[in-house]
PDB file of N, CA and C in Angstrom:
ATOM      1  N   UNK A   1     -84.035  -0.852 103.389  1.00  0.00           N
ATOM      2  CA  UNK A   1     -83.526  -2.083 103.936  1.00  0.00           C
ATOM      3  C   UNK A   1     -84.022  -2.239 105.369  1.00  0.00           C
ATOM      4  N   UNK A   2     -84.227  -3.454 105.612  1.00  0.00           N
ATOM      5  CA  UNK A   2     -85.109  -3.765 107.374  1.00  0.00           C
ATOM      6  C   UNK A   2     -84.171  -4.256 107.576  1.00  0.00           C
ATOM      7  N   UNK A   3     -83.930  -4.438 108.914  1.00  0.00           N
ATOM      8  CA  UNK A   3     -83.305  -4.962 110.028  1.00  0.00           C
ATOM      9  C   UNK A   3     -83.663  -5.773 110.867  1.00  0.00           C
ATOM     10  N   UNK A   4     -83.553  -7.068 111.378  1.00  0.00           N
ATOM     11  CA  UNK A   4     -84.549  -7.745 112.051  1.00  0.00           C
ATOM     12  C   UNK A   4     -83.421  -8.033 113.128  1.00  0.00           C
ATOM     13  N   UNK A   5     -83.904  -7.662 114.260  1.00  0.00           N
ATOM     14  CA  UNK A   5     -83.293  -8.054 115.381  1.00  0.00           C
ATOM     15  C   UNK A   5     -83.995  -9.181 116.430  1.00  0.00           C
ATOM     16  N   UNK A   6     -83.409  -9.908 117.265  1.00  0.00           N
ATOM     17  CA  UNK A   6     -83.484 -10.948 117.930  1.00  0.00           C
ATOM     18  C   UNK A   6     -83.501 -10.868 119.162  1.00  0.00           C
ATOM     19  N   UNK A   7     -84.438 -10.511 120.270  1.00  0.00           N
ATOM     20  CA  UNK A   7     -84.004  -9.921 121.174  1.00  0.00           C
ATOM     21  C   UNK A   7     -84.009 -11.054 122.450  1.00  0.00           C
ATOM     22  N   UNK A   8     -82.957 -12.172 122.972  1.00  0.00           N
ATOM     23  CA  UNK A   8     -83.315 -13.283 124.097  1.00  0.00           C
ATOM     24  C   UNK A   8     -84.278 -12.733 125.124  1.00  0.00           C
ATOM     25  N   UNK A   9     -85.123 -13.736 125.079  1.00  0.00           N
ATOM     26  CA  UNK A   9     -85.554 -13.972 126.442  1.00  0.00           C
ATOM     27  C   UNK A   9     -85.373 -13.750 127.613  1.00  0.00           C
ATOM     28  N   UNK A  10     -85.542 -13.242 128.794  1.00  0.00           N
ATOM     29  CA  UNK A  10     -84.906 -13.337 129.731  1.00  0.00           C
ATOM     30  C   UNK A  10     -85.000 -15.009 130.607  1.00  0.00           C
ATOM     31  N   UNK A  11     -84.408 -15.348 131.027  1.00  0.00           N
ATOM     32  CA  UNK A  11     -84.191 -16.691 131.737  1.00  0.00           C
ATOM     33  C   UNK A  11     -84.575 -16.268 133.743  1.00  0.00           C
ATOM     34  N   UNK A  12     -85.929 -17.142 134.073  1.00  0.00           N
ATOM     35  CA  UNK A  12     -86.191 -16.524 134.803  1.00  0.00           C
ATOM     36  C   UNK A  12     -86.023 -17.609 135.876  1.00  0.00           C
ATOM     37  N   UNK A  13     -85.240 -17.499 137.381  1.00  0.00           N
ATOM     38  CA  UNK A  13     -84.736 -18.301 138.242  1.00  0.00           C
ATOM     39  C   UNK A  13     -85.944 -18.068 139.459  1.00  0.00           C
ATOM     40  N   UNK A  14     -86.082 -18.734 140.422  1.00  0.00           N
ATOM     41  CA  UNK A  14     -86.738 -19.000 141.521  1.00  0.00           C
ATOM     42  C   UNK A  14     -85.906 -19.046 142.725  1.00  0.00           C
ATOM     43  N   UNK A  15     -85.564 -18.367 144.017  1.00  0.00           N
ATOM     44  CA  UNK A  15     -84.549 -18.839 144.946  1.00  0.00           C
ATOM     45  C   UNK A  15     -85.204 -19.078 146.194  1.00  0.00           C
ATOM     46  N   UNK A  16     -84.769 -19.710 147.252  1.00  0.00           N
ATOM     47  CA  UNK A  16     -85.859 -20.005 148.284  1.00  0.00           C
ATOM     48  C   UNK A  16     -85.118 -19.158 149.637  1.00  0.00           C
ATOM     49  N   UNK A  17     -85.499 -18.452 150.168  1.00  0.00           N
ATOM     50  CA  UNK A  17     -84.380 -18.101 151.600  1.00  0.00           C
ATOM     51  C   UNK A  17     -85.144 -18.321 152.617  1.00  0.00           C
ATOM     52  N   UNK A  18     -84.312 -18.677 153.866  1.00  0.00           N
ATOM     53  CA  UNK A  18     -85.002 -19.454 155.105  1.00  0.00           C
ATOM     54  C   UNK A  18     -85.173 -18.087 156.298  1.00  0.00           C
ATOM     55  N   UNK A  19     -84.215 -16.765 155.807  1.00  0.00           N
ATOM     56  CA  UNK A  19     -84.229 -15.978 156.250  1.00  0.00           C
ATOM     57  C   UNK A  19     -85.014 -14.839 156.066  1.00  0.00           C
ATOM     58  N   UNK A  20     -85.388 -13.679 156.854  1.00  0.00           N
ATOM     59  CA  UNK A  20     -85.818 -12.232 156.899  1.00  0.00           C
ATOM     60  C   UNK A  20     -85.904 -12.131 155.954  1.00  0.00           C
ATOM     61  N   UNK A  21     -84.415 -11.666 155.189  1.00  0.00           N
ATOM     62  CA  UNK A  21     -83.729 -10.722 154.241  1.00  0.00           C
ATOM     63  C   UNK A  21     -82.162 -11.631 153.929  1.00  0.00           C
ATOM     64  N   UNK A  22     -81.728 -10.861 152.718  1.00  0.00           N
ATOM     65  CA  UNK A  22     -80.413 -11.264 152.183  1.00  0.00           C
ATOM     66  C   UNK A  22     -79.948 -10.138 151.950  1.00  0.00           C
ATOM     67  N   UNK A  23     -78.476 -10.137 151.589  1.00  0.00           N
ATOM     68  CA  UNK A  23     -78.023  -8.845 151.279  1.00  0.00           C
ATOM     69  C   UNK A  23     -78.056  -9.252 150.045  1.00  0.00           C
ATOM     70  N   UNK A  24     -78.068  -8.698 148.780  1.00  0.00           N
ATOM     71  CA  UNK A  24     -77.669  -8.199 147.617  1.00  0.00           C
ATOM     72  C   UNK A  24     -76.790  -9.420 146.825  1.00  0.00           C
ATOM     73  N   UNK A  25     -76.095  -8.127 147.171  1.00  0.00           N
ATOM     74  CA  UNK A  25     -74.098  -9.158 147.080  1.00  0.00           C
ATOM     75  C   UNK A  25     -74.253 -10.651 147.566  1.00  0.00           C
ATOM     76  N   UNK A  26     -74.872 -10.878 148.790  1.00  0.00           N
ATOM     77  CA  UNK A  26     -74.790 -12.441 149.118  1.00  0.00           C
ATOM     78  C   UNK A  26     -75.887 -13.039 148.403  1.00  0.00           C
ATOM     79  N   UNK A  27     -76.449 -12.751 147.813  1.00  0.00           N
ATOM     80  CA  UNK A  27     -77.655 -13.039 146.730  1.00  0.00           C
ATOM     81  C   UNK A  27     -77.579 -13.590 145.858  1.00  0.00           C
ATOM     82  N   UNK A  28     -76.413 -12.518 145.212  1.00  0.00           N
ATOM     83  CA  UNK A  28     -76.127 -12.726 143.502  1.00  0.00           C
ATOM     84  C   UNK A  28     -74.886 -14.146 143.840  1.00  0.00           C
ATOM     85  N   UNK A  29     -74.107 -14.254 144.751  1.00  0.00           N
ATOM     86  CA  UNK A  29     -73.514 -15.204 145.108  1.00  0.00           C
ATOM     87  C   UNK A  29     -74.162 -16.391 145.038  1.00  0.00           C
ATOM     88  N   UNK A  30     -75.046 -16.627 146.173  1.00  0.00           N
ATOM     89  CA  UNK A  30     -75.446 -17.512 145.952  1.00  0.00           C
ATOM     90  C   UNK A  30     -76.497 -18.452 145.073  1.00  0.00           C
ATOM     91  N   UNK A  31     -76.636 -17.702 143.753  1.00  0.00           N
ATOM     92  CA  UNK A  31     -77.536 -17.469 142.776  1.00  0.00           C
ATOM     93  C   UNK A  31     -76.557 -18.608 142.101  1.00  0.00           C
ATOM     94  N   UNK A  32     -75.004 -18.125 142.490  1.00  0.00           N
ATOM     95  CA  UNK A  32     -73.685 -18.361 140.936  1.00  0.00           C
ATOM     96  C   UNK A  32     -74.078 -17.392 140.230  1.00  0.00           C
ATOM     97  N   UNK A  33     -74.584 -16.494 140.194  1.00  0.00           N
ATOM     98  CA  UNK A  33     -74.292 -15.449 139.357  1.00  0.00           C
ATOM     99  C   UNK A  33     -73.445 -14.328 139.000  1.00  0.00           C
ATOM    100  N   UNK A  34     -72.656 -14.692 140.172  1.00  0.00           N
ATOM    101  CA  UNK A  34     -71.135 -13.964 140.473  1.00  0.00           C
ATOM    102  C   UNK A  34     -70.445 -15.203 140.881  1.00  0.00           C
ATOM    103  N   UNK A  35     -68.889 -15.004 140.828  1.00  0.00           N
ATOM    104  CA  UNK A  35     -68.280 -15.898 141.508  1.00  0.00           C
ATOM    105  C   UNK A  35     -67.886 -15.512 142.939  1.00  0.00           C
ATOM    106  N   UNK A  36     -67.570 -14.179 143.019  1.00  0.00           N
ATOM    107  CA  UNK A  36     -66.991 -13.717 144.199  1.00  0.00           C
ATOM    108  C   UNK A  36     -67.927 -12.337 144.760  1.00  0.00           C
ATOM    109  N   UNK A  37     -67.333 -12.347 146.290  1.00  0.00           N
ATOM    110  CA  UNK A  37     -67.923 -10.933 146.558  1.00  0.00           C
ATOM    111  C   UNK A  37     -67.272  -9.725 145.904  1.00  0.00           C
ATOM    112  N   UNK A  38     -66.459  -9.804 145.797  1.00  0.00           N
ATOM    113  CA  UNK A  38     -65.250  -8.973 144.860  1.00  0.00           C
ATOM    114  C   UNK A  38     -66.209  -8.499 143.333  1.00  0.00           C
ATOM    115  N   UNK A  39     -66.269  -9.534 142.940  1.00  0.00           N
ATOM    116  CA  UNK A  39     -67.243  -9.816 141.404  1.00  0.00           C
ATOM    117  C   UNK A  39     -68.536  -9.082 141.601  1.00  0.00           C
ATOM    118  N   UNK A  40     -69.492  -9.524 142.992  1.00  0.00           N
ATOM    119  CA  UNK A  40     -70.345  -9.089 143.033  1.00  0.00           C
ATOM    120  C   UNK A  40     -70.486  -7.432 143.245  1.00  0.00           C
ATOM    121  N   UNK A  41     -69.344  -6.640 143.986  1.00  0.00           N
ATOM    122  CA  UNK A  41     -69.423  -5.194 144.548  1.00  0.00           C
ATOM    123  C   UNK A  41     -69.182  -4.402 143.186  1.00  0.00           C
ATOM    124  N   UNK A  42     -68.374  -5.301 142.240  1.00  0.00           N
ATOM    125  CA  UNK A  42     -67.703  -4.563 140.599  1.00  0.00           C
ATOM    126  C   UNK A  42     -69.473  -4.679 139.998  1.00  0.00           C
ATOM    127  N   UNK A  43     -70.244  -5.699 139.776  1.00  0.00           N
ATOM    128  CA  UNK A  43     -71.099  -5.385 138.541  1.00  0.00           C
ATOM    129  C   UNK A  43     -72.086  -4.621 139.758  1.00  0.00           C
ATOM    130  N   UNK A  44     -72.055  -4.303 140.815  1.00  0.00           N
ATOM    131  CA  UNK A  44     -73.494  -3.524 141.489  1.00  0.00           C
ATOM    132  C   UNK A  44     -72.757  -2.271 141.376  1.00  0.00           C
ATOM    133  N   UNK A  45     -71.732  -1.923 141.828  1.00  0.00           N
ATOM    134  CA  UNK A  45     -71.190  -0.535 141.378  1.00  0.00           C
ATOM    135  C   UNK A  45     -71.089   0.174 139.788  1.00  0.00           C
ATOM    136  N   UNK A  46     -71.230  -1.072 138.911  1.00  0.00           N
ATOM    137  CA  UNK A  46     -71.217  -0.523 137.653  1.00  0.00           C
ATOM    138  C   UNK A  46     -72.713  -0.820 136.717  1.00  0.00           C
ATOM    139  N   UNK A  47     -73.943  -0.664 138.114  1.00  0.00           N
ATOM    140  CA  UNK A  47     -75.483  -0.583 137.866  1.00  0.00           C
ATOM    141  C   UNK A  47     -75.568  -1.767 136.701  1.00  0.00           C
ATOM    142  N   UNK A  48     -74.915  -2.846 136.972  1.00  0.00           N
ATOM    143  CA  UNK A  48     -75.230  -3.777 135.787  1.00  0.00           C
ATOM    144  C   UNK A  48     -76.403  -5.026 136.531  1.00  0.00           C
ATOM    145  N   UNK A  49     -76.891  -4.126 137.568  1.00  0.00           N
ATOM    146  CA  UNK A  49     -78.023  -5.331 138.294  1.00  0.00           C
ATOM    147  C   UNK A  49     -79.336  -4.235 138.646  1.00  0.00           C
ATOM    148  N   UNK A  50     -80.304  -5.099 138.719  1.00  0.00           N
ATOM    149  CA  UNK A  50     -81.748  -4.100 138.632  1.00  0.00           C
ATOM    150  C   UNK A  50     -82.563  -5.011 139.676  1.00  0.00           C
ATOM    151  N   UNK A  51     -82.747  -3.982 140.776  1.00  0.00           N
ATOM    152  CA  UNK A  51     -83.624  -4.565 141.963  1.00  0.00           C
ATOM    153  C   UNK A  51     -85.582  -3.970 141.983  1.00  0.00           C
ATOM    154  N   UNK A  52     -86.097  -4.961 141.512  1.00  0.00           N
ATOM    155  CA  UNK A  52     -87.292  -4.663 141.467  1.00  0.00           C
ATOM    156  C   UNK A  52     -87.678  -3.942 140.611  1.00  0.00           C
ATOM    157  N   UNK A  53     -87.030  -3.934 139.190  1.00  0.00           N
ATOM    158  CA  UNK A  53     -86.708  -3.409 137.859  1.00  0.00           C
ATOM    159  C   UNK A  53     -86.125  -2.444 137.687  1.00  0.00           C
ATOM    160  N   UNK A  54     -85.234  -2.116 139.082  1.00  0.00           N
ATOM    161  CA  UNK A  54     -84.962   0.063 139.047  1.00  0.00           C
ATOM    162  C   UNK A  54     -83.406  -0.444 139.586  1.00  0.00           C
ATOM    163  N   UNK A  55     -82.414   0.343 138.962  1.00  0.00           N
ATOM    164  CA  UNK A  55     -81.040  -0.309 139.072  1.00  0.00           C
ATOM    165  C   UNK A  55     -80.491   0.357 140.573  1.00  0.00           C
ATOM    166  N   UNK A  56     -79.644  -0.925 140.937  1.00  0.00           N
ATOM    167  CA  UNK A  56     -79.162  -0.246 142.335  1.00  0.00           C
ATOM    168  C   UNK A  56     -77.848  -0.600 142.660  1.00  0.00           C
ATOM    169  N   UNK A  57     -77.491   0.411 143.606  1.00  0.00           N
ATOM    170  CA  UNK A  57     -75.659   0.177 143.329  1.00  0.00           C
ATOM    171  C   UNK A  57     -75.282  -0.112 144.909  1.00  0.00           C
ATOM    172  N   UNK A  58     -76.387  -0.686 145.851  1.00  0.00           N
ATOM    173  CA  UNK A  58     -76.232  -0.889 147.146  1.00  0.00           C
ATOM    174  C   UNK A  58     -75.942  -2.313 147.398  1.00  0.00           C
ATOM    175  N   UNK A  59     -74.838  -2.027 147.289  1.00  0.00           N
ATOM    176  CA  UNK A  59     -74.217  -4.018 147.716  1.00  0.00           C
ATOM    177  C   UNK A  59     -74.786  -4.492 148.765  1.00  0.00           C
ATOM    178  N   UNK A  60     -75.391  -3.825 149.929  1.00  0.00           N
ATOM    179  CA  UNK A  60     -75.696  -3.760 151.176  1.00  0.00           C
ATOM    180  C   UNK A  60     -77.444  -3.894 150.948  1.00  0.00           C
ATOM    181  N   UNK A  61     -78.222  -4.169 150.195  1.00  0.00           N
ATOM    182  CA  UNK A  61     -79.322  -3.881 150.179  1.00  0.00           C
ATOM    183  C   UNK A  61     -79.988  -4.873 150.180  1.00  0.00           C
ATOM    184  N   UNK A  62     -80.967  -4.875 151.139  1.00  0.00           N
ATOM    185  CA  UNK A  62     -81.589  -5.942 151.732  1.00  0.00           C
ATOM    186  C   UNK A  62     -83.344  -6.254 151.008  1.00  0.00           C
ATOM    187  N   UNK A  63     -82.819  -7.413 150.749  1.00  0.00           N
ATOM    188  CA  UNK A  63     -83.720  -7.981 149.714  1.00  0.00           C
ATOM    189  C   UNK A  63     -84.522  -9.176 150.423  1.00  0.00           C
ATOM    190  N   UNK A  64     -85.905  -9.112 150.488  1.00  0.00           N
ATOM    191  CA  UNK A  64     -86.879 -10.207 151.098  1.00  0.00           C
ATOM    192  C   UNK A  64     -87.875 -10.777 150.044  1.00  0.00           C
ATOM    193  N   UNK A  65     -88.930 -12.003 150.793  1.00  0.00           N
ATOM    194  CA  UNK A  65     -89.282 -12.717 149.738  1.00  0.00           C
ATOM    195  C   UNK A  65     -89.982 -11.822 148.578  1.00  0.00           C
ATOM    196  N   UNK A  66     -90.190 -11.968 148.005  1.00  0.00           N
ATOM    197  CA  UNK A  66     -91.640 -11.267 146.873  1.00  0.00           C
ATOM    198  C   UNK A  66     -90.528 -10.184 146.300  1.00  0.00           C
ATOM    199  N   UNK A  67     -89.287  -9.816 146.376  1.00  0.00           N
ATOM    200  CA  UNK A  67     -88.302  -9.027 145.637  1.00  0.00           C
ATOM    201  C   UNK A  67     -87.611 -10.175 144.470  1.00  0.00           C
ATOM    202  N   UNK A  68     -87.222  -9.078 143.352  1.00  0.00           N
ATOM    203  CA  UNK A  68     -86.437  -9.484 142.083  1.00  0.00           C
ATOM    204  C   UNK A  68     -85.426  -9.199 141.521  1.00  0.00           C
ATOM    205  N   UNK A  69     -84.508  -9.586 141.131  1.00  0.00           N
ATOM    206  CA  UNK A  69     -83.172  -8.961 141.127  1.00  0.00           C
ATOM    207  C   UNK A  69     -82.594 -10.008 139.569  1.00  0.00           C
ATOM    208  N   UNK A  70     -82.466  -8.737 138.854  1.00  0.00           N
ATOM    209  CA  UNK A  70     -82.198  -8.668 137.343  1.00  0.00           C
ATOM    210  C   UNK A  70     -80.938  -8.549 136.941  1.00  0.00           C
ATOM    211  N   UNK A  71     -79.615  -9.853 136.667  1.00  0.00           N
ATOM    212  CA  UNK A  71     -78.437  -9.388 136.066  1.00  0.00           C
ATOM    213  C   UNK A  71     -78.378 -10.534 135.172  1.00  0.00           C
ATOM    214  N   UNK A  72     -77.496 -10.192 134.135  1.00  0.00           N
ATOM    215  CA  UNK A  72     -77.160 -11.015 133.019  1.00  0.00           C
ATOM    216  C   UNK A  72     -77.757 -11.836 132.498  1.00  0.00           C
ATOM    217  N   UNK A  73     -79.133 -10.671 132.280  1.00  0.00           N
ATOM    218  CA  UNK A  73     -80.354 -11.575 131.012  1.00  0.00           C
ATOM    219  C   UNK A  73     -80.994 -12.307 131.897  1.00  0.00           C
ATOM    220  N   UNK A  74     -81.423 -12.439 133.179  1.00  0.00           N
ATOM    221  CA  UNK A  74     -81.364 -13.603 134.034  1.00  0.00           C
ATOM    222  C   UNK A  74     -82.467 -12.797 135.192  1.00  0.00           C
ATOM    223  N   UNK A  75     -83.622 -13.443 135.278  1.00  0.00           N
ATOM    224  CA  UNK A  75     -84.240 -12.625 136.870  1.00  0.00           C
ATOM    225  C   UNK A  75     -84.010 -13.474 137.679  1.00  0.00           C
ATOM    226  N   UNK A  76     -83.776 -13.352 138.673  1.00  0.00           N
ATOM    227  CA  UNK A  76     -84.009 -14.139 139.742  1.00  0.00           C
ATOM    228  C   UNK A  76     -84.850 -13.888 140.977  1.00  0.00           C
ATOM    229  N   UNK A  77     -86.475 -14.311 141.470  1.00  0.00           N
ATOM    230  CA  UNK A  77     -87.024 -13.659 142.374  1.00  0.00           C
ATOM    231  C   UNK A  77     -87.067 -14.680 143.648  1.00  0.00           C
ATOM    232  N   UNK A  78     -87.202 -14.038 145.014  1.00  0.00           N
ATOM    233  CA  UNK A  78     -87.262 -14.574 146.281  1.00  0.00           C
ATOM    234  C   UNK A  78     -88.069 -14.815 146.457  1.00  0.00           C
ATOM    235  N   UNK A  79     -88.517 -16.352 146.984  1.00  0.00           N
ATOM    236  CA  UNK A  79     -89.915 -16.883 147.396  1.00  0.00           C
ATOM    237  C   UNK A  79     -89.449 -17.496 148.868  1.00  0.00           C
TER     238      UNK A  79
END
């Protein structure tokens, strides 16, 4: 018997920042990909986000243009 599995797409976002760097946490915020900072410190502590394809649990981690940041099926990279 086969099995055929379905595997989605990932859905891939574009974000623009006027700044250096972003933190993380204020990232996924302002993505809406969290609702809260609260929201955001729970899924980075529980490695459910992937920075530059390698998972990271630094809420604090400073992310500039040409970086990518991977949660819920969803990339989102900094231009």
């Amino acid at each position: 018997m086969k099995i055929k599995v379905k595997v989605a797409e990932k859905k891939r976002v574009s974000k623009h920042i006027d700044t250096d760097f972003i933190k993380l946490d204020s990232f996924l915020k302002m993505c809406d990909a969290v609702q809260t900072g609260g929201h955001a410190k729970i899924v980075i502590q529980d490695e459910e986000v992937r920075v530059n394809g390698e998972i990271c649990t630094q809420r604090g981690k400073k992310l500039r243009r040409g970086d990518s940041v991977e949660y819920n099926n969803t990339i989102y990279t900094l231009d």
